[in-house]
Protein backbone atom coordinates (compact mmCIF):
# COMPACT_ATOMS: atom_id res chain seq x y z
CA UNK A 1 -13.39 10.80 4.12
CA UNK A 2 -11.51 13.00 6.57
CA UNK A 3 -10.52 16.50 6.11
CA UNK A 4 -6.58 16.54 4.43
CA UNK A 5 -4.33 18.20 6.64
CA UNK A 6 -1.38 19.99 5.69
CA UNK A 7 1.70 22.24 8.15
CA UNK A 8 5.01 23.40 7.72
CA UNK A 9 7.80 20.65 9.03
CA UNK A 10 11.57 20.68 9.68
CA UNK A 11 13.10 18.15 7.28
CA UNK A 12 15.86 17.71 9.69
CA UNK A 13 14.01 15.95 12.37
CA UNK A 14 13.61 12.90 10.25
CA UNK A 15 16.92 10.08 10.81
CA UNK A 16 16.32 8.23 7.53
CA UNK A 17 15.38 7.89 4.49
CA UNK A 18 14.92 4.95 2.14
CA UNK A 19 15.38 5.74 -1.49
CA UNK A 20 14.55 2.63 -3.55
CA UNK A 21 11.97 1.33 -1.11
CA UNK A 22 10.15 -2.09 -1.85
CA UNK A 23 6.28 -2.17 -2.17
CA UNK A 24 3.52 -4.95 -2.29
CA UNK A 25 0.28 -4.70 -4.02
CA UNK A 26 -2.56 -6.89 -2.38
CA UNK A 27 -5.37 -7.45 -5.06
CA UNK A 28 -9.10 -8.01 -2.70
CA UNK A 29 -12.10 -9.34 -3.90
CA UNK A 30 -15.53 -10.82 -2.75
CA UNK A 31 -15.87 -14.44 -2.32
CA UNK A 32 -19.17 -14.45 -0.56
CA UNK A 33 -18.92 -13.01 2.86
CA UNK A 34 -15.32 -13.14 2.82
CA UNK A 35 -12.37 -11.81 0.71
CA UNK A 36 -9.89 -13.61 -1.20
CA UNK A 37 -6.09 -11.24 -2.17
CA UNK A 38 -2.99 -12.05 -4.67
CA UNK A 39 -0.12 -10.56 -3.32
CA UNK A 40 2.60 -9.27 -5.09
CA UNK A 41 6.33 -7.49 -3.98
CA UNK A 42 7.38 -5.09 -6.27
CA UNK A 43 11.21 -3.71 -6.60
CA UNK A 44 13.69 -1.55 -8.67
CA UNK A 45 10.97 1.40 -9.60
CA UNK A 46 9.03 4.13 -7.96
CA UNK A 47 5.49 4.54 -6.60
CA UNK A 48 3.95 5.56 -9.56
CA UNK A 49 5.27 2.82 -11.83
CA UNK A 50 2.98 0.67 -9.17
CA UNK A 51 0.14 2.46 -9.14
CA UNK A 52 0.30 2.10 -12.79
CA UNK A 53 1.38 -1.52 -12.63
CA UNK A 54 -1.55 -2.39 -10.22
CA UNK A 55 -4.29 -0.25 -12.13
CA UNK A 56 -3.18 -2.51 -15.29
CA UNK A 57 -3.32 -6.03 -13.88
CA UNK A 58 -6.29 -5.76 -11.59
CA UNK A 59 -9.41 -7.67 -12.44
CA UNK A 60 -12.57 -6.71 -13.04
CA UNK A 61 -13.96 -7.51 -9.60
CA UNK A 62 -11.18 -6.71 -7.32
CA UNK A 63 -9.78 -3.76 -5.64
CA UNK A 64 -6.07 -3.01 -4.73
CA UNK A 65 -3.83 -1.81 -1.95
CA UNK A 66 -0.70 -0.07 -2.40
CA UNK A 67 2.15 -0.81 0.78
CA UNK A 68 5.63 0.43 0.97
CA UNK A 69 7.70 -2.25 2.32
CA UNK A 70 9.91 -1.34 5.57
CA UNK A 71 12.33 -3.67 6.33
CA UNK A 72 14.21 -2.64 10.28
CA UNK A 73 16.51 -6.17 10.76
CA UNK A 74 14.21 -8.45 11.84
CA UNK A 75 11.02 -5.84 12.00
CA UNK A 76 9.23 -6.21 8.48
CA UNK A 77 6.54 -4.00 8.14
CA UNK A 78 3.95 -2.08 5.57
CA UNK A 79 3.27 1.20 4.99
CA UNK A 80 -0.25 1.67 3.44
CA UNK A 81 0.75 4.47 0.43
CA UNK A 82 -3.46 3.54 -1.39
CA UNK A 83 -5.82 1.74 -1.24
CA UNK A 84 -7.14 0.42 1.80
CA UNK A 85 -7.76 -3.29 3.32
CA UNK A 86 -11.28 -5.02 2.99
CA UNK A 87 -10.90 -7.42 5.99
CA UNK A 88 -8.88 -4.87 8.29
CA UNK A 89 -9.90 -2.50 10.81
CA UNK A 90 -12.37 0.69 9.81
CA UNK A 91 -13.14 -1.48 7.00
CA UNK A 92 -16.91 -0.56 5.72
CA UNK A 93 -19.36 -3.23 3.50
């Protein structure tokens, strides 16, 4: 693991902020040489209701990811908050 780093910022540089963000949980685990996931969107709470959530309902065997959900118009993308991605890059086995 990397050495955290920490500085001081201006809070005024940022332009938005989403309060009541979306977030999906992608549940991983080994089928084999390959990986199998459940995904699941989760609303109306905050990040550590789905931490909590996702500790609760994963099985035995599988490992989780944690994404906020950023919606720009047409541009839907994740924001990796835990967790990390068996079949993506850096991945390690």
């Amino acid at each position: 693991m990397s050495e955290l780093s920490a500085q001081l910022v201006d809070p005024r540089d940022c332009r938005w902020e989403l309060s009541n963000p979306a977030y999906r949980v992608y549940f991983w685990r080994p089928t084999g040489d390959a990986f199998a996931s459940r995904e699941f969107q989760i609303s109306d709470t905050d990040v550590m209701s789905v931490m909590e959530w996702a500790d609760l309902n994963a099985d035995d065997n599988e490992t989780y990811a944690v994404f906020a959900v950023v919606d720009r118009g047409n541009d839907l993308g994740l924001v990796r908050l835990a967790g990390a991605d068996p079949t993506g890059p850096g991945r390690s086995r």
